[in-house]
PDB file of N, CA and C in Angstrom:
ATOM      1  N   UNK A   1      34.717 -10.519  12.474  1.00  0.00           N
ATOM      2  CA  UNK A   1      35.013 -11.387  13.592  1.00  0.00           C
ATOM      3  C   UNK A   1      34.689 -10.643  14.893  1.00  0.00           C
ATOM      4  N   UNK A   2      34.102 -11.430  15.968  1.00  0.00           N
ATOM      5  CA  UNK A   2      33.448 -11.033  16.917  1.00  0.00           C
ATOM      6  C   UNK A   2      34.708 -11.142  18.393  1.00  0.00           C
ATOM      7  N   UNK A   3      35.267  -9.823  18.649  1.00  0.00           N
ATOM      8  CA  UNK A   3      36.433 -10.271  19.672  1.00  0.00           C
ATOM      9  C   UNK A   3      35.594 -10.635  21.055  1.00  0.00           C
ATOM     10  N   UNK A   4      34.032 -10.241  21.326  1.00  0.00           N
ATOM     11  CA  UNK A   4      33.916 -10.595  22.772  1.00  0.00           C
ATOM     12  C   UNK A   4      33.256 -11.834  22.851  1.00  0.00           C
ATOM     13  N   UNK A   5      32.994 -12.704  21.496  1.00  0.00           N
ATOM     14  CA  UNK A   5      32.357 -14.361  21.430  1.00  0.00           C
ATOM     15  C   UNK A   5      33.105 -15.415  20.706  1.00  0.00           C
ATOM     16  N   UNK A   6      34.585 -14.648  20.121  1.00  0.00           N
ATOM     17  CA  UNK A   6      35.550 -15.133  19.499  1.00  0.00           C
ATOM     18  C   UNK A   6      34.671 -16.070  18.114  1.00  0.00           C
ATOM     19  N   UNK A   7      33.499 -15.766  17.664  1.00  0.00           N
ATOM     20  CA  UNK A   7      32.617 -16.167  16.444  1.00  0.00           C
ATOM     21  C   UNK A   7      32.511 -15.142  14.980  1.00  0.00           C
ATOM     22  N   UNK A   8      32.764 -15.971  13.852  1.00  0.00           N
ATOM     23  CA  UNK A   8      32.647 -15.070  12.600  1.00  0.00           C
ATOM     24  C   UNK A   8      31.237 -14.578  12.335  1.00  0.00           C
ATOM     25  N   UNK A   9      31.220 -13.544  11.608  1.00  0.00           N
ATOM     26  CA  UNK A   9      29.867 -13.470  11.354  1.00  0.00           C
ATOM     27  C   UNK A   9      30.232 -12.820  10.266  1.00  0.00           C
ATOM     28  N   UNK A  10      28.763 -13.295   9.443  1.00  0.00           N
ATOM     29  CA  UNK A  10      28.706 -12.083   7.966  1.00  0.00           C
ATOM     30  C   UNK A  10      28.619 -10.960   8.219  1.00  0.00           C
ATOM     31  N   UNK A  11      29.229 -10.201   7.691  1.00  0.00           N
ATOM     32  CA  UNK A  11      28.607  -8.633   7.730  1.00  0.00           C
ATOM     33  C   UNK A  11      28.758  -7.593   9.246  1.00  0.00           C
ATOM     34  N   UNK A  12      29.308  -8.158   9.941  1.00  0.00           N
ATOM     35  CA  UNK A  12      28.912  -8.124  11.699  1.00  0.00           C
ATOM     36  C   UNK A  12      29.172  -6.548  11.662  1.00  0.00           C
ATOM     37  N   UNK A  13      27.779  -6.602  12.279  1.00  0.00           N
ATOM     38  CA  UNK A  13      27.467  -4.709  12.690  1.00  0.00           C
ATOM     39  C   UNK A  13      27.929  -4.590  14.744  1.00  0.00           C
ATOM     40  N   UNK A  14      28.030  -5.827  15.625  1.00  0.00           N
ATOM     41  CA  UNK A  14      28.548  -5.531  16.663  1.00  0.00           C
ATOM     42  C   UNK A  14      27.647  -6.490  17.813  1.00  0.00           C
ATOM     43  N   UNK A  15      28.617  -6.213  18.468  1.00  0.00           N
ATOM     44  CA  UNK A  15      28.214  -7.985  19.849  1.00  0.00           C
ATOM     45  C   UNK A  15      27.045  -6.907  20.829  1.00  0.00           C
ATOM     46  N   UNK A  16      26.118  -7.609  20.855  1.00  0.00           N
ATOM     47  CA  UNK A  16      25.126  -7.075  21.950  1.00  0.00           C
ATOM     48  C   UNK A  16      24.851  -7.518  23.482  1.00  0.00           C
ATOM     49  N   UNK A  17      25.474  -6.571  24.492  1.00  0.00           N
ATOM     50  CA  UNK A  17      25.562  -7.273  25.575  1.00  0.00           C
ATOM     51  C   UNK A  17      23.634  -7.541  26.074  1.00  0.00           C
ATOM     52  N   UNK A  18      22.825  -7.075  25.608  1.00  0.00           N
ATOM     53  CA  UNK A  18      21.388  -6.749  26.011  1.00  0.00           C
ATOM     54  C   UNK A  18      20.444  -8.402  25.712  1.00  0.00           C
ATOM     55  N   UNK A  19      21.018  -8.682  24.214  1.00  0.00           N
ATOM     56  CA  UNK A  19      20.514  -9.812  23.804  1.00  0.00           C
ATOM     57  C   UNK A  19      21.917 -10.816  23.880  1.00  0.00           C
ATOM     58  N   UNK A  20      22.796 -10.620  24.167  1.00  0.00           N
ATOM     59  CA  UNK A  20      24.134 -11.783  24.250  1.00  0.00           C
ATOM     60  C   UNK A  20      24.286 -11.929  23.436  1.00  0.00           C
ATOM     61  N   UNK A  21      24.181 -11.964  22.196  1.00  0.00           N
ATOM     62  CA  UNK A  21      24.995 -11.998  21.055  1.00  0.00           C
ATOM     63  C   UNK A  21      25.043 -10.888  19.673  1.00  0.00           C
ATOM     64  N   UNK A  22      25.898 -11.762  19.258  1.00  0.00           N
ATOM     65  CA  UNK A  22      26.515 -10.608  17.824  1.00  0.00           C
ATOM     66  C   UNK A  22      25.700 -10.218  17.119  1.00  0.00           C
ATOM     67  N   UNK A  23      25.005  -9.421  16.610  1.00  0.00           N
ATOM     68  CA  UNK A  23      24.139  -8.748  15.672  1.00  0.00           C
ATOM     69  C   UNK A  23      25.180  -8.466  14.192  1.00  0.00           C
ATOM     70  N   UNK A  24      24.149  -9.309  12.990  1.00  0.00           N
ATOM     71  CA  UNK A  24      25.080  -9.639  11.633  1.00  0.00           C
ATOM     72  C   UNK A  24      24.196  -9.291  10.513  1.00  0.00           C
ATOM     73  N   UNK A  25      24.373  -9.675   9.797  1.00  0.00           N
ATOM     74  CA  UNK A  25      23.273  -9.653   7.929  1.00  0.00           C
ATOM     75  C   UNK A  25      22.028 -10.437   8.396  1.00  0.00           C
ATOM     76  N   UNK A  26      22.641 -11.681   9.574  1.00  0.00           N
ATOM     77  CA  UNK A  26      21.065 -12.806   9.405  1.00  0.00           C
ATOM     78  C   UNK A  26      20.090 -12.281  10.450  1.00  0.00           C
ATOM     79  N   UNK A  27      20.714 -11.694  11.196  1.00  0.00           N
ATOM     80  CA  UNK A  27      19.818 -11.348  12.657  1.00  0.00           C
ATOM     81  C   UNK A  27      19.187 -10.038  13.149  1.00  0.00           C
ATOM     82  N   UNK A  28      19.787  -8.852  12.069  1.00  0.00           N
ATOM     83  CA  UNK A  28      19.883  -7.448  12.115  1.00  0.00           C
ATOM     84  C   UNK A  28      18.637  -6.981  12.228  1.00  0.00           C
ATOM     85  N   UNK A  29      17.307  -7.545  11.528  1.00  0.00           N
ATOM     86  CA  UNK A  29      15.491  -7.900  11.760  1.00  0.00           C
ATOM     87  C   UNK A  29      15.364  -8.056  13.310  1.00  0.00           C
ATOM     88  N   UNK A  30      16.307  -8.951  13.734  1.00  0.00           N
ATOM     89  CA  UNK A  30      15.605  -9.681  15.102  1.00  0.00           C
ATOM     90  C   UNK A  30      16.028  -8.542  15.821  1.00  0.00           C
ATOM     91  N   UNK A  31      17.675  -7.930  15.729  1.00  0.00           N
ATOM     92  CA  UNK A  31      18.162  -6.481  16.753  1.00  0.00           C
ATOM     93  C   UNK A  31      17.219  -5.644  16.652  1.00  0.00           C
ATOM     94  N   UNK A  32      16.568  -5.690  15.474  1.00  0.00           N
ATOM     95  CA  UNK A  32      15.404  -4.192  15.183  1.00  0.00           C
ATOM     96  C   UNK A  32      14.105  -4.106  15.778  1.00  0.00           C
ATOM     97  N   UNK A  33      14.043  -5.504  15.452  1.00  0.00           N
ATOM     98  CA  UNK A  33      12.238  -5.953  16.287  1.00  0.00           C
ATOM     99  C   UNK A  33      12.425  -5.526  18.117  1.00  0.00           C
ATOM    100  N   UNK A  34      13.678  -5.635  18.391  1.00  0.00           N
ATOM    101  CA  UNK A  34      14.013  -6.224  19.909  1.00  0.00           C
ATOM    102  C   UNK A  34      14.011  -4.563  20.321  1.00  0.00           C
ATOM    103  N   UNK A  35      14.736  -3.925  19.572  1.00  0.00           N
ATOM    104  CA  UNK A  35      14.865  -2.077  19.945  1.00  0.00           C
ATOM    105  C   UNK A  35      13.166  -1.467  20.095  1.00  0.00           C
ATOM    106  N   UNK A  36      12.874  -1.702  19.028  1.00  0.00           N
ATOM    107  CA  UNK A  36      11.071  -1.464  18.673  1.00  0.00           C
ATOM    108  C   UNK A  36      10.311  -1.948  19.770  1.00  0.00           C
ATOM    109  N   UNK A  37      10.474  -3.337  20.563  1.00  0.00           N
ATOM    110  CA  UNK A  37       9.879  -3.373  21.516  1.00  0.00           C
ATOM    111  C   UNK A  37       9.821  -2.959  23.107  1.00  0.00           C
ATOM    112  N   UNK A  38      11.713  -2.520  22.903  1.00  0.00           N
ATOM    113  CA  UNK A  38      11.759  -1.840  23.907  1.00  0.00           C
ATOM    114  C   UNK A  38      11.290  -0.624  23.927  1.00  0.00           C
ATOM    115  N   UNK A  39      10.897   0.026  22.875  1.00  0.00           N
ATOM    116  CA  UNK A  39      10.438   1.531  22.738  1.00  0.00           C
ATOM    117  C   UNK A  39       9.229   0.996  23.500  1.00  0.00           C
ATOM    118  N   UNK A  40       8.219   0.356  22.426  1.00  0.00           N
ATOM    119  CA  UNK A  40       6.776   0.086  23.086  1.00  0.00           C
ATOM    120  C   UNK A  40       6.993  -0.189  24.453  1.00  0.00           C
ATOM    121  N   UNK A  41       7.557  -1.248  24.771  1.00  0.00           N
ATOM    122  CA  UNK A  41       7.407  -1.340  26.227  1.00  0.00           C
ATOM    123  C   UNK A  41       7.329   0.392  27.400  1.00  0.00           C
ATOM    124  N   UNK A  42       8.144   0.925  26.939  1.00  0.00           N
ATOM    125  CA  UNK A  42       8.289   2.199  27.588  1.00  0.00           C
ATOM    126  C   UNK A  42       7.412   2.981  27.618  1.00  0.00           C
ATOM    127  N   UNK A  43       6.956   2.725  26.320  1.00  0.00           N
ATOM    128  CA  UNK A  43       5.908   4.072  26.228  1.00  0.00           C
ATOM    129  C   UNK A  43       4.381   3.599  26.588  1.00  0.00           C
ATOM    130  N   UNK A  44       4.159   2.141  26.555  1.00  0.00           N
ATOM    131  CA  UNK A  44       3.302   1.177  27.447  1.00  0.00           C
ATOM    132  C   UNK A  44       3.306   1.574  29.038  1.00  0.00           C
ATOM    133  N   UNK A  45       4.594   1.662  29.491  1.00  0.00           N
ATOM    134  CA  UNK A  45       4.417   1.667  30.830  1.00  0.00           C
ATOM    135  C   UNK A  45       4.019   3.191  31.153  1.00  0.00           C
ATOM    136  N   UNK A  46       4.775   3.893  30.601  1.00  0.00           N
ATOM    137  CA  UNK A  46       4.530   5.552  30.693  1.00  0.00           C
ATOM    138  C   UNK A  46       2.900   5.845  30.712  1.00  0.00           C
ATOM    139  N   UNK A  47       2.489   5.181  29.523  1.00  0.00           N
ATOM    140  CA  UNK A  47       0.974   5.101  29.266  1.00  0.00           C
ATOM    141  C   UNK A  47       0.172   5.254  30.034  1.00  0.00           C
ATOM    142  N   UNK A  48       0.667   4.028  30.710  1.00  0.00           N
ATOM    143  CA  UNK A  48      -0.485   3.252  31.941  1.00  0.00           C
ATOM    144  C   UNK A  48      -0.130   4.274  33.407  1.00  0.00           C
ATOM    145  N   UNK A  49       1.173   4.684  33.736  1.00  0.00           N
ATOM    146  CA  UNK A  49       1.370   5.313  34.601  1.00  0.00           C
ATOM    147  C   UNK A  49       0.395   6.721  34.498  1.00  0.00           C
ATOM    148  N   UNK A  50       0.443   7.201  33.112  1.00  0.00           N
ATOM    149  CA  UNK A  50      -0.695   8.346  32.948  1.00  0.00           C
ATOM    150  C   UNK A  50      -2.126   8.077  33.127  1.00  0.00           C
ATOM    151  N   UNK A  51      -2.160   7.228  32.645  1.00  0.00           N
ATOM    152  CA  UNK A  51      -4.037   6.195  33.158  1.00  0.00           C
ATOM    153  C   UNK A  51      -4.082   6.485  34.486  1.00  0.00           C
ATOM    154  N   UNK A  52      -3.169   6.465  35.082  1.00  0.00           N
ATOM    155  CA  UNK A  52      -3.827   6.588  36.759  1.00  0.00           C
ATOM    156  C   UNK A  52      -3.388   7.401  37.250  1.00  0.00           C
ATOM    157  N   UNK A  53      -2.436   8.262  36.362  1.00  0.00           N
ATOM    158  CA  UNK A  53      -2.993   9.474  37.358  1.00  0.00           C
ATOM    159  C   UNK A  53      -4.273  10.592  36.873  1.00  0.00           C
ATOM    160  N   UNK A  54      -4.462   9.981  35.835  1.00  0.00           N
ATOM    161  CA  UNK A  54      -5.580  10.664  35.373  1.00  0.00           C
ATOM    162  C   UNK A  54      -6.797  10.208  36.362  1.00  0.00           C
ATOM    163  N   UNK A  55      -6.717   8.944  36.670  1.00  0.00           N
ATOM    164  CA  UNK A  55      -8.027   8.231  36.956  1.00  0.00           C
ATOM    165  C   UNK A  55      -8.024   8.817  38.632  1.00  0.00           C
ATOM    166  N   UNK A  56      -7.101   9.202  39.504  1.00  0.00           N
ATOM    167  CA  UNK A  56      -6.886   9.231  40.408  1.00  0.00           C
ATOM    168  C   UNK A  56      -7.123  10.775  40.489  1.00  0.00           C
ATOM    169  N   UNK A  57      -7.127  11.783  39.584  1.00  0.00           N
ATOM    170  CA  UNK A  57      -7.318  13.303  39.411  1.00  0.00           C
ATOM    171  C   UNK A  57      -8.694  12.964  39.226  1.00  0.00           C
ATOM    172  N   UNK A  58      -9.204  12.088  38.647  1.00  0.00           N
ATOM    173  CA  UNK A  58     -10.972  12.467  38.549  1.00  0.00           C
ATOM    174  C   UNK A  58     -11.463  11.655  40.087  1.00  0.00           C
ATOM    175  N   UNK A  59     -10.872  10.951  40.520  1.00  0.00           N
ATOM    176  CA  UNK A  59     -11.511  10.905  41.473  1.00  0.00           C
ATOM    177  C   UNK A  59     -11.012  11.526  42.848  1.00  0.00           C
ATOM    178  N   UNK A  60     -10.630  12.862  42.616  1.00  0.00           N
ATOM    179  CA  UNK A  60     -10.118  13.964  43.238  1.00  0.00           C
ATOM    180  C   UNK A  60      -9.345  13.483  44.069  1.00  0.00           C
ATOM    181  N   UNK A  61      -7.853  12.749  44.363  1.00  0.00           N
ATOM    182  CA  UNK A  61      -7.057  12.144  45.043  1.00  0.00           C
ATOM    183  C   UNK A  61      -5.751  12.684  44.555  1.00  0.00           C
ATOM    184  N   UNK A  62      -4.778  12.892  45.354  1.00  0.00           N
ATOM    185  CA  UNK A  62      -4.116  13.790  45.247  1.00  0.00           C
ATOM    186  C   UNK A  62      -2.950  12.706  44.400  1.00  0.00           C
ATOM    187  N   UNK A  63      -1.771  13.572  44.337  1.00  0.00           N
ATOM    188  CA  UNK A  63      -0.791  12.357  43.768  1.00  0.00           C
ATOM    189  C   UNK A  63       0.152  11.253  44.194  1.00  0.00           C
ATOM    190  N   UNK A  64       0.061  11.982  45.311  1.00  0.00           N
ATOM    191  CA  UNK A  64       0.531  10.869  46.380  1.00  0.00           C
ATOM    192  C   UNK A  64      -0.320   9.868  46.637  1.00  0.00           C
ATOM    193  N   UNK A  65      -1.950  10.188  47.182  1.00  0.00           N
ATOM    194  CA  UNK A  65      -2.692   8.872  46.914  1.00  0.00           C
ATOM    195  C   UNK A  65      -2.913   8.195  46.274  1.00  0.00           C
ATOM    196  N   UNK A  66      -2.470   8.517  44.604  1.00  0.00           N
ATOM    197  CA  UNK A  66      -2.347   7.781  43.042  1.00  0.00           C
ATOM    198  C   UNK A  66      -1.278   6.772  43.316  1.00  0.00           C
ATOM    199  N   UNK A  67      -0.249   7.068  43.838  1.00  0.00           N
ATOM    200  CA  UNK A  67       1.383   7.012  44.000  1.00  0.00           C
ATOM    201  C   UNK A  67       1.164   5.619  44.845  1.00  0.00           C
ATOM    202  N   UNK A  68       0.873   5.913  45.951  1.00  0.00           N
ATOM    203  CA  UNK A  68       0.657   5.122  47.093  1.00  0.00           C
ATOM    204  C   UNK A  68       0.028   3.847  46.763  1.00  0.00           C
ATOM    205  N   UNK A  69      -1.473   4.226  46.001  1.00  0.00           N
ATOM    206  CA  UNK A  69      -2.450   3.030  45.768  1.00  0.00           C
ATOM    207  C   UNK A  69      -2.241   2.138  44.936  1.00  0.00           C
ATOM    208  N   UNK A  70      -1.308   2.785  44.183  1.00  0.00           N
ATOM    209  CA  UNK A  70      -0.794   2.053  42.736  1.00  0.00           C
ATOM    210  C   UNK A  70       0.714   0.879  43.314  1.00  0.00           C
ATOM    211  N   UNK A  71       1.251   1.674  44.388  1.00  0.00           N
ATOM    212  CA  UNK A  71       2.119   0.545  44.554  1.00  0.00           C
ATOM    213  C   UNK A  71       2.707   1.301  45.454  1.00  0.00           C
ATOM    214  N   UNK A  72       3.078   0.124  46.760  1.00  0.00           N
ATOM    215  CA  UNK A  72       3.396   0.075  47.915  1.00  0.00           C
ATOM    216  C   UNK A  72       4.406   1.109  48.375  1.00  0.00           C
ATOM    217  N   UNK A  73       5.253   1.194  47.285  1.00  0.00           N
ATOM    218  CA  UNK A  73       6.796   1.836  47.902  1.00  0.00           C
ATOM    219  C   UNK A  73       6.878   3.058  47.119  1.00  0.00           C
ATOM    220  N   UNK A  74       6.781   4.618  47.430  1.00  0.00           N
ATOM    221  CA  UNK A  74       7.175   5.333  46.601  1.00  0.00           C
ATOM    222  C   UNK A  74       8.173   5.194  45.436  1.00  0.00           C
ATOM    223  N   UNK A  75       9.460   4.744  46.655  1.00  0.00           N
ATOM    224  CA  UNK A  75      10.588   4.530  45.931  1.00  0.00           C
ATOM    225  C   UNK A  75      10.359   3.828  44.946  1.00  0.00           C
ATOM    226  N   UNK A  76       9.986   2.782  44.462  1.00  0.00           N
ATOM    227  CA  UNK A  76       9.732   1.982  43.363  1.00  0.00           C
ATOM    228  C   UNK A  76       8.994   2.574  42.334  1.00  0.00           C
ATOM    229  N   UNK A  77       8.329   3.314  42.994  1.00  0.00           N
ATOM    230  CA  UNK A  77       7.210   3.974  41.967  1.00  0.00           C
ATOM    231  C   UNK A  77       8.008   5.451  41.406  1.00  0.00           C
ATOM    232  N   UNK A  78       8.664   5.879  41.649  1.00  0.00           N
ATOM    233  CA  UNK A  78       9.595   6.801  41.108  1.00  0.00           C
ATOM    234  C   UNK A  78      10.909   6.458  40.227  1.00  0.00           C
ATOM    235  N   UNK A  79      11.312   5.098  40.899  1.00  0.00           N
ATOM    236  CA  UNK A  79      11.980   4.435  40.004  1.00  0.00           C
ATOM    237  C   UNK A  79      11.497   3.708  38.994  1.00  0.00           C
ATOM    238  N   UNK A  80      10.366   3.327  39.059  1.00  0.00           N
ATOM    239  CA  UNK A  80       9.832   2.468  37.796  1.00  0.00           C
ATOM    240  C   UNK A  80      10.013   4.012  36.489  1.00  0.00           C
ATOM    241  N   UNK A  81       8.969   5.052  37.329  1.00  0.00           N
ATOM    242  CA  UNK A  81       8.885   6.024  36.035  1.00  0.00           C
ATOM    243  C   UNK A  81      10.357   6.691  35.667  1.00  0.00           C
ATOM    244  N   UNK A  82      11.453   7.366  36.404  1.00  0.00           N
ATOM    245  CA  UNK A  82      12.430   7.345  35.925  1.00  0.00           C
ATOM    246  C   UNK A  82      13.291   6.113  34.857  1.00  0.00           C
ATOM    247  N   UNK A  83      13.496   4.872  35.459  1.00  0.00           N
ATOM    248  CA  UNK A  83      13.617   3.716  34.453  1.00  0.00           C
ATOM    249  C   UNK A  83      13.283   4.111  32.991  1.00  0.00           C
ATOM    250  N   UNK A  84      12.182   4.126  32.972  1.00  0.00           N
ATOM    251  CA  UNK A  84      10.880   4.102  31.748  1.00  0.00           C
ATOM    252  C   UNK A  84      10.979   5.048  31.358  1.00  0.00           C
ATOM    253  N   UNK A  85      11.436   6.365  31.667  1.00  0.00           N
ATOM    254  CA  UNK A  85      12.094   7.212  30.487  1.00  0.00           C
ATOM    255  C   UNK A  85      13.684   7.461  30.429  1.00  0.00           C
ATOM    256  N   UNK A  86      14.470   7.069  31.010  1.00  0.00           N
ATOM    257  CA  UNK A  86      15.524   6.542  30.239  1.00  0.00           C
ATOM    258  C   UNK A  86      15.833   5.832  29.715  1.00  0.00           C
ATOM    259  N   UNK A  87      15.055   4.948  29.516  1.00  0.00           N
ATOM    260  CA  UNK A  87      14.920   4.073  28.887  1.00  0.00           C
ATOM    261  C   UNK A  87      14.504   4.175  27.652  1.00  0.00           C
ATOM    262  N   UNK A  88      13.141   4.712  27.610  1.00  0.00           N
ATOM    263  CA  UNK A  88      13.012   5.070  26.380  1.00  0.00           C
ATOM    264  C   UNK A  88      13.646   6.152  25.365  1.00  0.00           C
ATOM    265  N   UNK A  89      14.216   7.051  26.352  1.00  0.00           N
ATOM    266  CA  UNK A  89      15.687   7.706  25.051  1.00  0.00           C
ATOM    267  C   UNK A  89      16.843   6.315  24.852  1.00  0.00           C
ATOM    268  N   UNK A  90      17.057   6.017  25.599  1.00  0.00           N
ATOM    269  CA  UNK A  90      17.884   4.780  24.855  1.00  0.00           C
ATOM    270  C   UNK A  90      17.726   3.891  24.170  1.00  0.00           C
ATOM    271  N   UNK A  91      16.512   3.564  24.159  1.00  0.00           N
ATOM    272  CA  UNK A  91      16.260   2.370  23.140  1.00  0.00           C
ATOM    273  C   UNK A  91      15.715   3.195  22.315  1.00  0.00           C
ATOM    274  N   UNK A  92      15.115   4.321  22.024  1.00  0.00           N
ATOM    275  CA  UNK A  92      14.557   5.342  20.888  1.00  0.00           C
ATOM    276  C   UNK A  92      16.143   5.768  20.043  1.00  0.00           C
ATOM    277  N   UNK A  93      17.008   6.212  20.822  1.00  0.00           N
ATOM    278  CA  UNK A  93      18.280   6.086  19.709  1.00  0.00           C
ATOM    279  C   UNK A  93      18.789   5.613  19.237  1.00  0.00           C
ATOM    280  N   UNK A  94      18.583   3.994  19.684  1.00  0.00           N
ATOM    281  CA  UNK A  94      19.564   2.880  19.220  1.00  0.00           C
ATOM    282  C   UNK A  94      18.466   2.126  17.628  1.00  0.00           C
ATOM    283  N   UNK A  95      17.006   2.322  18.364  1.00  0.00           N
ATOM    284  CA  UNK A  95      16.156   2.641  16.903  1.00  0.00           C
ATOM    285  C   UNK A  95      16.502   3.470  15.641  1.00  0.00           C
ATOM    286  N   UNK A  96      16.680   4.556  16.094  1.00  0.00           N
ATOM    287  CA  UNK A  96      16.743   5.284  15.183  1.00  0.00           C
ATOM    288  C   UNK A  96      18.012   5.074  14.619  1.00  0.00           C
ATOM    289  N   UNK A  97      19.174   4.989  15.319  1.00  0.00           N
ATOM    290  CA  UNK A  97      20.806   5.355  14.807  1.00  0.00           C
ATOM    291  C   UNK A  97      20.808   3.473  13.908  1.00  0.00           C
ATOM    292  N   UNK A  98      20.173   2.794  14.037  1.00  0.00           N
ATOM    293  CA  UNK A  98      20.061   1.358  13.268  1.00  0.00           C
ATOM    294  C   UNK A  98      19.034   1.248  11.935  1.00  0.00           C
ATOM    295  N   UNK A  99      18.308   2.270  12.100  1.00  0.00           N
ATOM    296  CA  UNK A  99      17.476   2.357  10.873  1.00  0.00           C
ATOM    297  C   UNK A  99      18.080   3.448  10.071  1.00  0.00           C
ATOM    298  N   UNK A 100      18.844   4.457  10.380  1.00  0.00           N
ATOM    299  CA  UNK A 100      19.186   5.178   9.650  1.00  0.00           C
ATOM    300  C   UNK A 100      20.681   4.646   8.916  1.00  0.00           C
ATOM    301  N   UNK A 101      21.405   3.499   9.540  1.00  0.00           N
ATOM    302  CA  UNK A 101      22.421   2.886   9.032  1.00  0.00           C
ATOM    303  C   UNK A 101      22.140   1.815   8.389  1.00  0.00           C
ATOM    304  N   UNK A 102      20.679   1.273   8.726  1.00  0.00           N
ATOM    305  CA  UNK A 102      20.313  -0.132   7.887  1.00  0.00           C
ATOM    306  C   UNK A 102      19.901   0.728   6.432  1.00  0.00           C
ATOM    307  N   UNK A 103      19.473   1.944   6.548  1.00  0.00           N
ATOM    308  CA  UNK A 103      19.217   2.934   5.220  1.00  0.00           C
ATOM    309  C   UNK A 103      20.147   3.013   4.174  1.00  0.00           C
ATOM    310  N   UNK A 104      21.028   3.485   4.893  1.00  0.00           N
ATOM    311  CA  UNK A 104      22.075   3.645   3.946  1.00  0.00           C
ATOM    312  C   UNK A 104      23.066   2.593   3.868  1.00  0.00           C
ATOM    313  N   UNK A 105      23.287   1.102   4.329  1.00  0.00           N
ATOM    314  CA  UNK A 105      23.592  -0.292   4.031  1.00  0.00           C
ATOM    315  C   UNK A 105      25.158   0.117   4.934  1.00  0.00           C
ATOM    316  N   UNK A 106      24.998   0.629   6.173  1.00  0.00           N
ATOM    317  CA  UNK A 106      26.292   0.733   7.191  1.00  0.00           C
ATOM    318  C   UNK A 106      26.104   0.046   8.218  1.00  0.00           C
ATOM    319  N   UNK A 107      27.704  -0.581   8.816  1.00  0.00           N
ATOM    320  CA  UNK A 107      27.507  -1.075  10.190  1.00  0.00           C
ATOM    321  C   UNK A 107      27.925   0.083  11.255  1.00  0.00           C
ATOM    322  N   UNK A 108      27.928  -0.388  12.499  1.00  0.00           N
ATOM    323  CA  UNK A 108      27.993   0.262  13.470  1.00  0.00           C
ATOM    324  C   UNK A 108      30.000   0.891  13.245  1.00  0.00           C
ATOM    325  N   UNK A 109      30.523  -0.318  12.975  1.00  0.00           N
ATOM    326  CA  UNK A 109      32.139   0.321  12.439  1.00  0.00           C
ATOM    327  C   UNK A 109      32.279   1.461  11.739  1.00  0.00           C
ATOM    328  N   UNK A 110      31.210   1.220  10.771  1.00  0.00           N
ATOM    329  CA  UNK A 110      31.553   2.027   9.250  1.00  0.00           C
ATOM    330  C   UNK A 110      30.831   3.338   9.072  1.00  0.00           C
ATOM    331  N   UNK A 111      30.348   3.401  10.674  1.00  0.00           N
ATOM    332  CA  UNK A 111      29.356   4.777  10.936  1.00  0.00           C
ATOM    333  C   UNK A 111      30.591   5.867  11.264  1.00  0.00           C
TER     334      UNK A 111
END
């Protein structure tokens, strides 16, 4: 039983404030797919953030002019890449600590 949606569920491994609801036996695929894409997403953006500064080192421009050209506001642009790797340790553990309990047939309680 789910105390923060007051809903039963089979099996219930725990309520997800990220996707709004309870993660159970039927949906535990969909929590996994959803972690997995937040990894990719991260390491997508990280990616592309390396694309230009690579592209911006060959065309001998310093990193601030990478920084700058790529988008308006430093600030944003330091926050996007900070974001994007905390991010990706967090959604990389919540991967891992769910596959290693979907392994051995545990919920998040019974860890």
């Amino acid at each position: 039983h789910c105390a923060s949606c007051a809903v039963c569920i089979d099996r219930f491994d725990h309520h997800c404030p990220f996707v709004g609801n309870c993660v159970g036996s039927r949906n535990i695929r969909y929590f996994l797919l959803f972690a997995i894409s937040s990894v990719c997403l991260c390491i997508s953006f990280l990616w592309g953030v390396k694309n230009v500064f690579e592209d911006g080192y060959q065309r001998s421009l310093s990193i601030v002019q990478v920084a700058m050209c790529t988008l308006t506001h430093k600030g944003f642009f330091v926050f996007g890449i900070t974001a994007a790797v905390v991010g990706l340790q967090l959604s990389w553990t919540v991967t891992v600590v769910h596959f290693v309990l979907l392994a051995f047939g545990m919920t998040t309680f019974e860890m």
